[in-house]
N, C-alpha and C. Protein backbone atom coordinates (compact mmCIF):
# COMPACT_ATOMS: atom_id res chain seq x y z
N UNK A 1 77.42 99.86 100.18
CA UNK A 1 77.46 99.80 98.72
C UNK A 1 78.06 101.09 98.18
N UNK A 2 79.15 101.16 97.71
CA UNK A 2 79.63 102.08 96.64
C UNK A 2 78.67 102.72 95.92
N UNK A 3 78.92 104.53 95.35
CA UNK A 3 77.98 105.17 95.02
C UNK A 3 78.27 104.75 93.87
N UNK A 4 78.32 104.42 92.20
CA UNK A 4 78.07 104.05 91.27
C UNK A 4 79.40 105.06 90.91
N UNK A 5 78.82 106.50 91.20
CA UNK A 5 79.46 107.33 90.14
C UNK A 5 81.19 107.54 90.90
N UNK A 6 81.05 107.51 92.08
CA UNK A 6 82.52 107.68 92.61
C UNK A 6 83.09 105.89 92.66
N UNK A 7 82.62 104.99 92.26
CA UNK A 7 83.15 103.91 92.27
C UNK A 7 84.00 103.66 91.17
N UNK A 8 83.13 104.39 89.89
CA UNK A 8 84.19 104.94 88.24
C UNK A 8 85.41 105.19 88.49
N UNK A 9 84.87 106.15 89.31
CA UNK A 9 85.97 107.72 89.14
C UNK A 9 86.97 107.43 90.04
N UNK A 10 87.12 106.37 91.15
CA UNK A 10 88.14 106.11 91.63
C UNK A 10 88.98 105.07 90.74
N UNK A 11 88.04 103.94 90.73
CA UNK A 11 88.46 102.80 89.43
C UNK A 11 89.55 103.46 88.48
N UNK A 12 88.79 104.70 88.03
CA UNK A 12 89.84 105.25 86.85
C UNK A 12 91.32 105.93 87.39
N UNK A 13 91.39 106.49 88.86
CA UNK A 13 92.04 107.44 89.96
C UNK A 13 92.72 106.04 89.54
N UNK A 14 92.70 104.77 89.77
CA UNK A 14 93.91 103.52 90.47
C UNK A 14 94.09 103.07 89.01
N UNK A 15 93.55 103.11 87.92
CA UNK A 15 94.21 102.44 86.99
C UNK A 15 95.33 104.04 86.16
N UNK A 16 94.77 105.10 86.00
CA UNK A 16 95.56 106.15 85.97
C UNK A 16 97.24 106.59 86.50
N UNK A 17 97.02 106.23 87.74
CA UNK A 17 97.95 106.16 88.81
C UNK A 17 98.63 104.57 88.58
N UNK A 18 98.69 103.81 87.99
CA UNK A 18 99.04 102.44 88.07
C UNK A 18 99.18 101.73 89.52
N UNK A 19 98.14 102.20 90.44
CA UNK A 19 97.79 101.68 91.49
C UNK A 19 97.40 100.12 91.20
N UNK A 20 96.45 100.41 90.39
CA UNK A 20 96.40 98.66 90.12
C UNK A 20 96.72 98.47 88.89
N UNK A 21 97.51 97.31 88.52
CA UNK A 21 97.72 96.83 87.60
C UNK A 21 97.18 95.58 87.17
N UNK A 22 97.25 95.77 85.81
CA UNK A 22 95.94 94.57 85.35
C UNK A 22 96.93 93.77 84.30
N UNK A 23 97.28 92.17 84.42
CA UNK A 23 98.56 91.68 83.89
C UNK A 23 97.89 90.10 83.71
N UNK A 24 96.65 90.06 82.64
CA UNK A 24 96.34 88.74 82.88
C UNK A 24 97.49 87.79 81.91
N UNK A 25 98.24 87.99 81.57
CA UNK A 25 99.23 87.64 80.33
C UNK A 25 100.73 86.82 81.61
N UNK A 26 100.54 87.77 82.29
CA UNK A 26 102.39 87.94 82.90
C UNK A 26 101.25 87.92 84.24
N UNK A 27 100.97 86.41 85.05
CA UNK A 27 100.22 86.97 86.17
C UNK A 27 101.20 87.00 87.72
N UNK A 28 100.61 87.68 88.28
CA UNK A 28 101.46 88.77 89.76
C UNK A 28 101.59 87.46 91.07
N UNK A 29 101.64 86.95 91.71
CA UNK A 29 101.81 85.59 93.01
C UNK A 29 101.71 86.41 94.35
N UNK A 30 100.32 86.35 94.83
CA UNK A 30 100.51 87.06 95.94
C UNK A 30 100.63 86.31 97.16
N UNK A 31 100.88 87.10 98.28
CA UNK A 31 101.80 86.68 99.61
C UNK A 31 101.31 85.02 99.89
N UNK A 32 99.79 85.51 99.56
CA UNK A 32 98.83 84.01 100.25
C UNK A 32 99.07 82.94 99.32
N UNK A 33 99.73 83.29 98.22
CA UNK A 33 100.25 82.22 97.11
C UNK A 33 99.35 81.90 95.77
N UNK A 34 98.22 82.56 95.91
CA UNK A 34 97.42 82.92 94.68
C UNK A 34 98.13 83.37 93.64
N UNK A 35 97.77 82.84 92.41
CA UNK A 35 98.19 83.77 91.48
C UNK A 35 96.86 84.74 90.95
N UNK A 36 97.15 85.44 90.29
CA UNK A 36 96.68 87.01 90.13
C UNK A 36 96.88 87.45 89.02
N UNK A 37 95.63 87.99 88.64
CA UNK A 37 95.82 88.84 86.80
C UNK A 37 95.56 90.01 87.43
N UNK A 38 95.97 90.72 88.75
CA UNK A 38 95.35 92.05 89.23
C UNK A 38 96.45 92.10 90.06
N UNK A 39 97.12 93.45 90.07
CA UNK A 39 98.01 93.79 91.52
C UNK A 39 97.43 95.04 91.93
N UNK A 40 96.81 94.98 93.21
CA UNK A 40 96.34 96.59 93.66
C UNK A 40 97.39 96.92 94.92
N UNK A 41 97.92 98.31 94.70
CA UNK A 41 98.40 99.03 95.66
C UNK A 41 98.49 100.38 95.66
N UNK A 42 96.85 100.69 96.48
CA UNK A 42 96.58 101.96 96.36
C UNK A 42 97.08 103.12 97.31
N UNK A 43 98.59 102.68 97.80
CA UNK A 43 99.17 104.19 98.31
C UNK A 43 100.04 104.64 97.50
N UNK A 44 100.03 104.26 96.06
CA UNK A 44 100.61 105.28 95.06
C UNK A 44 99.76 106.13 95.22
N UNK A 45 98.11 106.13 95.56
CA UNK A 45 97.64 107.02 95.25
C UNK A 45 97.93 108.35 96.28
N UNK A 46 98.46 108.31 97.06
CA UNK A 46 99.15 109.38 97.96
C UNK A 46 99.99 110.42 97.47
N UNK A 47 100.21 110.15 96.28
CA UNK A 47 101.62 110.59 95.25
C UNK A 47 100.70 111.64 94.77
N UNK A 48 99.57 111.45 94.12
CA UNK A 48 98.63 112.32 93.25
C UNK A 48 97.94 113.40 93.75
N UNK A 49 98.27 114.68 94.51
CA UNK A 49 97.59 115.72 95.79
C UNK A 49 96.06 115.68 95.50
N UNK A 50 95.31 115.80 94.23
CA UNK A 50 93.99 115.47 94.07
C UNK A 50 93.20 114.43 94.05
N UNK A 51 93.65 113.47 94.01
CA UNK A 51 93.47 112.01 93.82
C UNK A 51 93.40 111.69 95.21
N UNK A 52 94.60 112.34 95.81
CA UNK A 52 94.71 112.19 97.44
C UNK A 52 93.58 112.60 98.16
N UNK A 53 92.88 113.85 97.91
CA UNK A 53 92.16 114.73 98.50
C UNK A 53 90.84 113.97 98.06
N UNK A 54 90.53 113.39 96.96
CA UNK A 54 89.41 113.29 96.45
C UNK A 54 88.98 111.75 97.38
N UNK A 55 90.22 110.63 96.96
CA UNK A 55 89.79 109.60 98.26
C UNK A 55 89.56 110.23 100.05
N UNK A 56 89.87 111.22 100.05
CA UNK A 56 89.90 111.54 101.32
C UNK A 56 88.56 111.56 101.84
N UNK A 57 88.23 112.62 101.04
CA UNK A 57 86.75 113.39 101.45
C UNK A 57 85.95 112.28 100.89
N UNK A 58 85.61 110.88 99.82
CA UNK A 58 85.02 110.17 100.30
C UNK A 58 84.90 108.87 100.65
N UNK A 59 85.89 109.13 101.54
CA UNK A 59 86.39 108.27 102.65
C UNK A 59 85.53 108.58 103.88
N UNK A 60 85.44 109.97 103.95
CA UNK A 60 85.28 111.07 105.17
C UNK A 60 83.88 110.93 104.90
N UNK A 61 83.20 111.52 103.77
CA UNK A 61 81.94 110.86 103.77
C UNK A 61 81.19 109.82 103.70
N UNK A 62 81.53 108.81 103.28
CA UNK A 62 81.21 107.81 103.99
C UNK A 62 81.51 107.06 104.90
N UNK A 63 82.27 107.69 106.18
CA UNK A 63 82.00 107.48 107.53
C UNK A 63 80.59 108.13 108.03
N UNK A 64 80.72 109.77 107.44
CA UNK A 64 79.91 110.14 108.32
C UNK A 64 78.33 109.61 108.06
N UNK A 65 78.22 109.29 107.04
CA UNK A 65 76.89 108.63 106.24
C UNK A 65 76.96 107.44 106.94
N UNK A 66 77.71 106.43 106.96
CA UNK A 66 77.34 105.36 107.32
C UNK A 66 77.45 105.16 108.85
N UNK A 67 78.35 106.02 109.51
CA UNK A 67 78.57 105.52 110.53
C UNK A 67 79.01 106.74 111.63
N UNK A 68 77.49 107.55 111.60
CA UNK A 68 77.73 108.89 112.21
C UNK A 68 77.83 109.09 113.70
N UNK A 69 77.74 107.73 114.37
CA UNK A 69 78.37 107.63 115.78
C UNK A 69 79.86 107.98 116.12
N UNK A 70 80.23 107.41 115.11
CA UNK A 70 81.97 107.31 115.07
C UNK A 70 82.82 108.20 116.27
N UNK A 71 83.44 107.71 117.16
CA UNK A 71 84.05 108.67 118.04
C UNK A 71 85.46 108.79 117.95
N UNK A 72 86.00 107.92 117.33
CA UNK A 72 87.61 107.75 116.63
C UNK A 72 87.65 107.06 115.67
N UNK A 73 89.12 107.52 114.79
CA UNK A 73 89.14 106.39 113.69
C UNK A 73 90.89 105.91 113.58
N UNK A 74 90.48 104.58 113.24
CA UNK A 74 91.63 103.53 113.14
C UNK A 74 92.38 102.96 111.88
N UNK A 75 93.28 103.59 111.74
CA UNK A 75 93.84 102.91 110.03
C UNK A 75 94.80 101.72 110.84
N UNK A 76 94.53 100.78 109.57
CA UNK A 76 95.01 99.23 109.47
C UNK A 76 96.17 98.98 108.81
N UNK A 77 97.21 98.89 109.73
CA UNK A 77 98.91 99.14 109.14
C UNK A 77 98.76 97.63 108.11
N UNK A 78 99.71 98.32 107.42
CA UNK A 78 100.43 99.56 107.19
C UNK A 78 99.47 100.84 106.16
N UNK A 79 99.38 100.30 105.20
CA UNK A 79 98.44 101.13 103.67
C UNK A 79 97.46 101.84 104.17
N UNK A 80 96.93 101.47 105.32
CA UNK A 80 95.70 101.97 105.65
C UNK A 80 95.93 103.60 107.27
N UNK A 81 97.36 103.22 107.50
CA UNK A 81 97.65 104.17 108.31
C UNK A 81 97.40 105.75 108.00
N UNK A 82 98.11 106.12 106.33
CA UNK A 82 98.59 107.58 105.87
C UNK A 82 96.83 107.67 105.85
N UNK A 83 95.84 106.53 105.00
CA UNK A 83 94.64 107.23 105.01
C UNK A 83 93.68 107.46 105.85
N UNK A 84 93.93 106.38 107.01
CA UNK A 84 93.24 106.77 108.47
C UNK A 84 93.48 108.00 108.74
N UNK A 85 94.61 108.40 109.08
CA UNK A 85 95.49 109.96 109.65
C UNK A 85 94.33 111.11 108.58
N UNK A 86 94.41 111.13 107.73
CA UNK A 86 94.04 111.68 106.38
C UNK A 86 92.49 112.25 106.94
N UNK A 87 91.55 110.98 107.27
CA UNK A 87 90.08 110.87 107.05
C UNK A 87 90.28 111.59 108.65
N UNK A 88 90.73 111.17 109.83
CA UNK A 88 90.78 111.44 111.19
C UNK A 88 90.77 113.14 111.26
N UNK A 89 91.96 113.47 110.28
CA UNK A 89 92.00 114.77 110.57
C UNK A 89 90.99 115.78 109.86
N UNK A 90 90.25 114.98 108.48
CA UNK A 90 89.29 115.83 108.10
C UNK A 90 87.79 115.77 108.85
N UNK A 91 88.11 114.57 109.70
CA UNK A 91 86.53 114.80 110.46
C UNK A 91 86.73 115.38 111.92
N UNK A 92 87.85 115.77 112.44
CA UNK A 92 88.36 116.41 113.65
C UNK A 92 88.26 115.19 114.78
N UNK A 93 88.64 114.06 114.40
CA UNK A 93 88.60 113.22 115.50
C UNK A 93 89.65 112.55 115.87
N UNK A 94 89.68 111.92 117.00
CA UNK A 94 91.13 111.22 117.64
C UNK A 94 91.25 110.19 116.57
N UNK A 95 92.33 110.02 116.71
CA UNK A 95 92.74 109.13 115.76
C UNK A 95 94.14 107.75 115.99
N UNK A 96 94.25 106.42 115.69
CA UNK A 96 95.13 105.78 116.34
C UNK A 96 95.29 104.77 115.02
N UNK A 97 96.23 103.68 115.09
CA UNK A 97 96.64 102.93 114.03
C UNK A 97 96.44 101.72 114.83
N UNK A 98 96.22 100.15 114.21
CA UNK A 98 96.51 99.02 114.91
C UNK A 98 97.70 98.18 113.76
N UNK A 99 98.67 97.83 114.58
CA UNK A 99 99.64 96.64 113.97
C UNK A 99 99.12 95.44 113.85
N UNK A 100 99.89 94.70 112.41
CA UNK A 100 99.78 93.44 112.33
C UNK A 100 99.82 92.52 113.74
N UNK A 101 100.52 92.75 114.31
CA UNK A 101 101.50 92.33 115.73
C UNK A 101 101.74 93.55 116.83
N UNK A 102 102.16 92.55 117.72
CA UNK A 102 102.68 93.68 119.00
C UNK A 102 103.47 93.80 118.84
N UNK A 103 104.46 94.70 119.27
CA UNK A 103 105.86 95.50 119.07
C UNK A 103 106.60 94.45 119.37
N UNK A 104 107.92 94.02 119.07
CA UNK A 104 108.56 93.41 119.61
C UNK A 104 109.37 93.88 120.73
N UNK A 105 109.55 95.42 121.04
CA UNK A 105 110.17 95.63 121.95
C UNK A 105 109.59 96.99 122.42
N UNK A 106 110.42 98.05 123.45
CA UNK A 106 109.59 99.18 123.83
C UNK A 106 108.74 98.99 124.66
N UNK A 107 107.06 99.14 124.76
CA UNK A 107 106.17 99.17 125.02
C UNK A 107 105.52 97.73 124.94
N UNK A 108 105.48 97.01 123.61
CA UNK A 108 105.15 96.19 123.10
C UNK A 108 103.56 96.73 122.63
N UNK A 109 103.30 97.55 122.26
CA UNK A 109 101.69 98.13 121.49
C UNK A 109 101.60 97.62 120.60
N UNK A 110 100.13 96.85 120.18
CA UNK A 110 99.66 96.64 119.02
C UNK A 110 98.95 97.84 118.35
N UNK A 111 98.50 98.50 118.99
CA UNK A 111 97.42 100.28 119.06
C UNK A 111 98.59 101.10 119.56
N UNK A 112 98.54 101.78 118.23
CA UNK A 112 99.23 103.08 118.71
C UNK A 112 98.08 103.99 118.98
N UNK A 113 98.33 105.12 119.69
CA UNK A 113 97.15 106.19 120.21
C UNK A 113 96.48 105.75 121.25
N UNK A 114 95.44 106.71 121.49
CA UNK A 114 94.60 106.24 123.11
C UNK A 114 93.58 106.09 122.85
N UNK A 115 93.53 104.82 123.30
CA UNK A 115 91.74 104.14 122.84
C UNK A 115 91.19 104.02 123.95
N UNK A 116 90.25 104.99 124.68
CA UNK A 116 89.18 104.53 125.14
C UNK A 116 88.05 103.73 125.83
N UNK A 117 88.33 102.94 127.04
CA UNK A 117 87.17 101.93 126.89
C UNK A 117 85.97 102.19 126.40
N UNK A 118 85.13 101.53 125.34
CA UNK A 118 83.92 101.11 124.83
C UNK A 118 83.93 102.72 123.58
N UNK A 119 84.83 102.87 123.33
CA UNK A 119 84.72 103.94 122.46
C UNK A 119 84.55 103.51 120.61
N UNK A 120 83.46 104.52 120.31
CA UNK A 120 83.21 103.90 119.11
C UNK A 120 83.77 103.90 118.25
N UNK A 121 84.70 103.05 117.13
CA UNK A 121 85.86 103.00 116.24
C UNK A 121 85.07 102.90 114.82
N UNK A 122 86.40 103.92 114.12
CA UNK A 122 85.59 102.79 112.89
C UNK A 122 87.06 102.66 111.59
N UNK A 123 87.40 101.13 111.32
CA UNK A 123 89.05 101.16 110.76
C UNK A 123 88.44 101.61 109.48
N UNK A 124 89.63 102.24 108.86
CA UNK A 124 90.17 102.30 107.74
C UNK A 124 91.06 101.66 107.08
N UNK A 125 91.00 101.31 106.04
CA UNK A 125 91.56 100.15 105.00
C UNK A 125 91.69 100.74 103.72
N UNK A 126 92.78 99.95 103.21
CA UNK A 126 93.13 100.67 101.65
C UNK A 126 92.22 99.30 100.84
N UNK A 127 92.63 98.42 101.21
CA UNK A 127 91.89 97.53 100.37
C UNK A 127 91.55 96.09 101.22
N UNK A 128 90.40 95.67 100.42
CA UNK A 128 90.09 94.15 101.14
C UNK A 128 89.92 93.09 99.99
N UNK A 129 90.92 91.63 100.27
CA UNK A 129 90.99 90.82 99.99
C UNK A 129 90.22 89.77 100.41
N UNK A 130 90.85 89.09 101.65
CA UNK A 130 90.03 88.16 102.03
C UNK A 130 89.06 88.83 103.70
N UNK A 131 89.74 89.93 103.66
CA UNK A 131 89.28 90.50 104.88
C UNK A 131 90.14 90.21 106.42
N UNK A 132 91.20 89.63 106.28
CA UNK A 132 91.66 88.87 107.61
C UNK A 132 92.09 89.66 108.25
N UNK A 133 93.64 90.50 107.15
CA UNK A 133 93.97 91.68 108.18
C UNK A 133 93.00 92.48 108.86
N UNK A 134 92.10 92.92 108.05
CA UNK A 134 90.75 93.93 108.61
C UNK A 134 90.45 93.45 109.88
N UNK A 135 90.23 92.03 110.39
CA UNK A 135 89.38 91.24 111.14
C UNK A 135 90.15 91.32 111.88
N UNK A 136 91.62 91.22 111.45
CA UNK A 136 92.49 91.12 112.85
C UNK A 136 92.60 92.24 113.69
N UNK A 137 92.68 93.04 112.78
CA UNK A 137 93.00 94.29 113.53
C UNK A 137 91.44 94.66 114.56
N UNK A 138 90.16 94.50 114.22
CA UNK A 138 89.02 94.55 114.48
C UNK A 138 89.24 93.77 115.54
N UNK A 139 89.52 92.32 115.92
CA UNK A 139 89.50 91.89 117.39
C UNK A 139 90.84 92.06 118.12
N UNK A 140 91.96 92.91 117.53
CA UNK A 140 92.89 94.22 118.69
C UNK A 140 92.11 95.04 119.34
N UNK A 141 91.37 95.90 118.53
CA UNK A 141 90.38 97.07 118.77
C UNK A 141 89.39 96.26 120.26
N UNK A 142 88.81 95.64 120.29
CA UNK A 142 87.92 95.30 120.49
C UNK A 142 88.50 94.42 121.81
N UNK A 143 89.59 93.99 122.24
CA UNK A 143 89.99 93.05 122.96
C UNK A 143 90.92 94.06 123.70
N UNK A 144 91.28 95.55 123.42
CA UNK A 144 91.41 97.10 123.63
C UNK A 144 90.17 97.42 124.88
N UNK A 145 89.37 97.10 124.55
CA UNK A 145 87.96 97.60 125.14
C UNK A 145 87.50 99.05 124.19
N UNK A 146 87.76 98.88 122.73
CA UNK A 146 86.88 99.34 121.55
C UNK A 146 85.84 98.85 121.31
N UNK A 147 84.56 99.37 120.52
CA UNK A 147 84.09 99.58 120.10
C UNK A 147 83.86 99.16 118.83
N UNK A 148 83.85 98.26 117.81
CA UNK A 148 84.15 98.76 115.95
C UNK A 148 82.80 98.62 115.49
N UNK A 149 82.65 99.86 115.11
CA UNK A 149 81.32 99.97 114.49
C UNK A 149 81.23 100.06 113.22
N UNK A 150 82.29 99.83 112.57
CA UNK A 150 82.30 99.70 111.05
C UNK A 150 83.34 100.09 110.17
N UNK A 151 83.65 99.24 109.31
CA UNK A 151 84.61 100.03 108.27
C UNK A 151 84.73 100.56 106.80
N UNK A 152 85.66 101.63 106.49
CA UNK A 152 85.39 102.05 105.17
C UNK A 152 86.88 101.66 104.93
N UNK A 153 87.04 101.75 103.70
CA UNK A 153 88.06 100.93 102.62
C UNK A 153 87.70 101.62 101.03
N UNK A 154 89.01 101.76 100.85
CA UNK A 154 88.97 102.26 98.89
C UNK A 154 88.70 101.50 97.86
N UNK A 155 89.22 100.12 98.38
CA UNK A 155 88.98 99.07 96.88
C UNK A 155 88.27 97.68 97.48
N UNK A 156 87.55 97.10 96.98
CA UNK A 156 87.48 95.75 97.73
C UNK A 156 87.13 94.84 96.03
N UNK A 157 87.99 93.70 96.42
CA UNK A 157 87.90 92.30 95.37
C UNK A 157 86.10 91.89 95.51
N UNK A 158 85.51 91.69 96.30
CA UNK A 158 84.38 91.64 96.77
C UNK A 158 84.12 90.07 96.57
N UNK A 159 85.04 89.09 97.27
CA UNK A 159 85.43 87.82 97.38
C UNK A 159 84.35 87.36 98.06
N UNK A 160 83.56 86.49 98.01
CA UNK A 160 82.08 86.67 98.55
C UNK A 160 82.58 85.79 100.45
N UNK A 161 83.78 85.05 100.09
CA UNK A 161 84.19 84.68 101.71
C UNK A 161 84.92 86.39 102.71
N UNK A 162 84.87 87.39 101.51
CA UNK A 162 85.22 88.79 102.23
C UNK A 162 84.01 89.12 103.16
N UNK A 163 83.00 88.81 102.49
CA UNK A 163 81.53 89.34 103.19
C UNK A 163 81.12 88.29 104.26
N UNK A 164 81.22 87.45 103.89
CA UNK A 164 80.89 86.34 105.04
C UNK A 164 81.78 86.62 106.21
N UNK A 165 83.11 86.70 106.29
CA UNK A 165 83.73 87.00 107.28
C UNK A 165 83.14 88.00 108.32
N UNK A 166 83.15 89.28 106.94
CA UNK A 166 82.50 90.87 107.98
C UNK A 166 81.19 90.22 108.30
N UNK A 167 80.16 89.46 107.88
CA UNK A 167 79.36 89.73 108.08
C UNK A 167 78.70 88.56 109.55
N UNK A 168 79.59 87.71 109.89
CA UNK A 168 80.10 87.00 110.96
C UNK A 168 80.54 87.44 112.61
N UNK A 169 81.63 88.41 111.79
CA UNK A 169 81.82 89.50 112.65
C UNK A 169 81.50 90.62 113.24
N UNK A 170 79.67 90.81 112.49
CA UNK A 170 79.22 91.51 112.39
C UNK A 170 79.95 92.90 112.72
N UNK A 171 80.53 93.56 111.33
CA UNK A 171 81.54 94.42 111.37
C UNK A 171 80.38 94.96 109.95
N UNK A 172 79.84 96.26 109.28
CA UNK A 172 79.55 96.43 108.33
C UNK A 172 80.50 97.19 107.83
N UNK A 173 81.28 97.03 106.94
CA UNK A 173 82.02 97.74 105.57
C UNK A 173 81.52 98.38 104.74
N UNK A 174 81.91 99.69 104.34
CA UNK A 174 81.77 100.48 102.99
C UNK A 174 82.91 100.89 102.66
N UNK A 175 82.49 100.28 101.02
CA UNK A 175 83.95 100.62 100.17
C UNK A 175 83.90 101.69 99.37
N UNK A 176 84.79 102.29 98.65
CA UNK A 176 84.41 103.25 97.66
C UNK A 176 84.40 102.40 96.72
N UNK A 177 85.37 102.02 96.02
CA UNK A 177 85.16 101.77 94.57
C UNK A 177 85.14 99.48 94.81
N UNK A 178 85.02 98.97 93.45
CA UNK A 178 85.42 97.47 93.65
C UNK A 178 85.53 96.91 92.25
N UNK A 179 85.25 95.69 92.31
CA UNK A 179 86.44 94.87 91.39
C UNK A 179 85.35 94.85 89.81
N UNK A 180 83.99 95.12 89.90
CA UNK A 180 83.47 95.05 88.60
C UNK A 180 83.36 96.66 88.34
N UNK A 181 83.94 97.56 89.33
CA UNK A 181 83.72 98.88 88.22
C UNK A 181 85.10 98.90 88.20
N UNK A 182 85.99 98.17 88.09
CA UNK A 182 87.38 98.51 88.09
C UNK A 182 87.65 97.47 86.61
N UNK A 183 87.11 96.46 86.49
CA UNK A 183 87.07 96.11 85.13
C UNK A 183 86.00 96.93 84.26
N UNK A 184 85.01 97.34 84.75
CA UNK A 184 83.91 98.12 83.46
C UNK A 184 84.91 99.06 82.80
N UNK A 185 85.86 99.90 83.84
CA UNK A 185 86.27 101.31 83.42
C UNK A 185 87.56 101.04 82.68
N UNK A 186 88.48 99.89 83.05
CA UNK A 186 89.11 99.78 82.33
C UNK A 186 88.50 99.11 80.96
N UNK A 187 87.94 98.47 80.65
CA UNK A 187 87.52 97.88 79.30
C UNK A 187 86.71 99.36 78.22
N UNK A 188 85.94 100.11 79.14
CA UNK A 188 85.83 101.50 78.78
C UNK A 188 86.61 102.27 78.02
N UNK A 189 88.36 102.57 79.09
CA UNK A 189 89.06 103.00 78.73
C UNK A 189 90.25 102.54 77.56
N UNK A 190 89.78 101.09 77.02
CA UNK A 190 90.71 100.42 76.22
C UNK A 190 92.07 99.36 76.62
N UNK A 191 91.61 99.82 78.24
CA UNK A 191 93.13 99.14 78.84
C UNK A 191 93.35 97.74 78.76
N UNK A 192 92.54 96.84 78.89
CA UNK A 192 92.37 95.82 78.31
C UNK A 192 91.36 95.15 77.12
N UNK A 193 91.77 94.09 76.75
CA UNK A 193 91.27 93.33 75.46
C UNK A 193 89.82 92.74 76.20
N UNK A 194 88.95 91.93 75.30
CA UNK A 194 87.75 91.58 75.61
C UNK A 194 88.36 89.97 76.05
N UNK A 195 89.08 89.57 75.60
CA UNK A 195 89.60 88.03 76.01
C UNK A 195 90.26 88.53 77.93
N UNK A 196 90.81 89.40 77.84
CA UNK A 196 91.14 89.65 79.27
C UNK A 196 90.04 89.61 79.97
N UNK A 197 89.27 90.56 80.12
CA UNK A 197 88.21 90.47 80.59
C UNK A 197 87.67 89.60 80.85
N UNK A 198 87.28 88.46 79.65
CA UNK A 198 86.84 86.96 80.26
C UNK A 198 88.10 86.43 81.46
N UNK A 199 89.02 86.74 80.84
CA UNK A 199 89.99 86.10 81.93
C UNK A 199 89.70 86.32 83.66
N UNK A 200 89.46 88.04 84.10
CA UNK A 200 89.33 88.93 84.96
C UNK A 200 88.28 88.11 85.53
N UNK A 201 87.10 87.92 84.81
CA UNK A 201 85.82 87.12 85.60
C UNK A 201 86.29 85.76 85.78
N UNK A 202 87.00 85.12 85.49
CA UNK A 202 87.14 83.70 85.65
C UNK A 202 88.04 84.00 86.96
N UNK A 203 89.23 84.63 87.20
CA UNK A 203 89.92 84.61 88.44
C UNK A 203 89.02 84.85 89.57
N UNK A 204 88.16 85.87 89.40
CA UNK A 204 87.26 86.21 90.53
C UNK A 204 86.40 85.47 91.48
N UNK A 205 85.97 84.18 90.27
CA UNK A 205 84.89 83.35 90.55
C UNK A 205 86.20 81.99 91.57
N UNK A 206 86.67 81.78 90.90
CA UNK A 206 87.99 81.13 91.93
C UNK A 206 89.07 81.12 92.12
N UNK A 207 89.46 82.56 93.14
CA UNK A 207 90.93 82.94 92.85
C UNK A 207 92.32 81.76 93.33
N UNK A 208 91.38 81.59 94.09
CA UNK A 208 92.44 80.31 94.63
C UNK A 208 92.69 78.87 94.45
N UNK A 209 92.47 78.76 93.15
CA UNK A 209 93.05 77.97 92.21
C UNK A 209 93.09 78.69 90.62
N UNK A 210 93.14 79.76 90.28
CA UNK A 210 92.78 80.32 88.92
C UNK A 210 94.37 79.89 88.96
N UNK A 211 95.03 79.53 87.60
CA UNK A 211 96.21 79.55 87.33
C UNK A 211 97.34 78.49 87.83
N UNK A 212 96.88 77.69 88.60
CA UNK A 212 97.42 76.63 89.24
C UNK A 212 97.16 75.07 88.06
C-alpha cells in the first residue's frame, strides 16, 4: 500500500511533468485497444534531476521495507530498465534487466546480467496496467532459476484483475503512487473539471469497454 503522503506528491511529480496526461474529451487508444481518458508515461520523469532522485529513493525504500531479503534487482524493459539501474545502484546491489522476448540474435538473452540460481529478485516497474508484462517478465526470472520476491512500481491503475493476477502468482507488489490519488490531486490542483472526474471513475470501473 502506498504511503498516502508520497502517493500525492508523486501524483503531482507525473501530472507536473505531463507524465500523465488526463484527456477525457480527446480520449488516447492504447496498444491492447482500450480506449483511455488517461495516458501515463512516467520516464519523462527522468528529465526532472529531483523528481528523478525523489522516485528513486522511494523506490529504494520501499524495497528495503518491504522486501529486505532482496539480493538483486530487476527492471522490466523497457520504462522500467533506467529505474531498476537507478534503485540497484542506490541500494549497492547487482543488478540485471529482463526483455519482452529473447534476443533475436547474438546470444539470444531474455536477462541481461548474472542471475544466480535461487537468488532473491525483486522487478522494478514504471507502471502496472493489467500486470502481464510484470508477470512475464516474473516467469523469465524464475524459469532463470530466480527467485521473485516481490515488486515495486511508481504508478499502478489498480485494475482489480491487476491484483488478482499478482496475487495468483503470488508475487506481492508495492507501488508508490495510484490511480485515486492521481485523480484527488489533480481535481485539487484544478486540472480537471468535476464532470471529468465522473468520467475518470466510470473508465476505471470498466476500462475495457469504456468508450466503445
Amino acid at each position: 500500500m502506498a504511503h498516502t503522503e508520497t502517493a500525492a506528491q508523486i501524483a503531482a511529480y507525473l501530472l507536473e511533468t505531463q507524465a500523465v496526461r488526463l484527456r477525457p474529451e480527446q480520449p488516447f487508444k492504447w496498444s491492447s485497444g482500450w480506449n483511455s481518458p488517461i495516458y501515463c508515461d512516467n520516464r519523462v520523469t527522468l528529465s526532472f534531476p529531483h523528481i528523478r532522485t525523489f522516485i528513486k529513493n522511494a523506490l529504494a525504500q520501499a524495497v528495503k521495507t518491504h522486501f529486505p531479503d532482496v539480493e538483486a534487482i530487476a527492471g522490466v524493459a523497457t520504462a522500467g530498465i533506467a529505474q531498476g539501474a537507478l534503485v540497484a545502484d542506490l541500494l549497492d546491489l547487482p543488478y540485471l534487466y529482463v526483455r519482452p522476448e529473447p534476443k533475436s540474435h547474438g546470444m539470444g538473452n531474455q536477462i541481461e546480467g548474472k542471475l544466480e540460481a535461487g537468488q532473491k529478485i525483486v522487478l522494478i516497474e514504471d507502471l502496472i496496467s493489467t500486470g502481464g508484462s510484470s508477470l512475464k517478465a516474473a516467469k523469465a526470472v524464475q524459469a532463470a532459476g530466480g527467485q521473485v520476491i516481490g515488486m515495486a512500481a511508481i504508478f499502478t491503475y489498480g485494475f482489480p484483475q491487476a491484483e488478482e493476477n499478482f496475487r495468483q502468482a503470488h508475487i506481492p507488489t508495492v507501488c508508490l503512487s495510484h490511480y485515486d490519488a492521481l485523480v484527488q490531486t489533480a481535481a485539487q490542483q484544478n486540472y480537471i473539471s468535476p464532470d471529468a472526474i465522473e468520467t475518470l471513475s466510470q473508465w476505471r470501473q470498466s476500462p475495457e469497454t469504456w468508450g466503445v
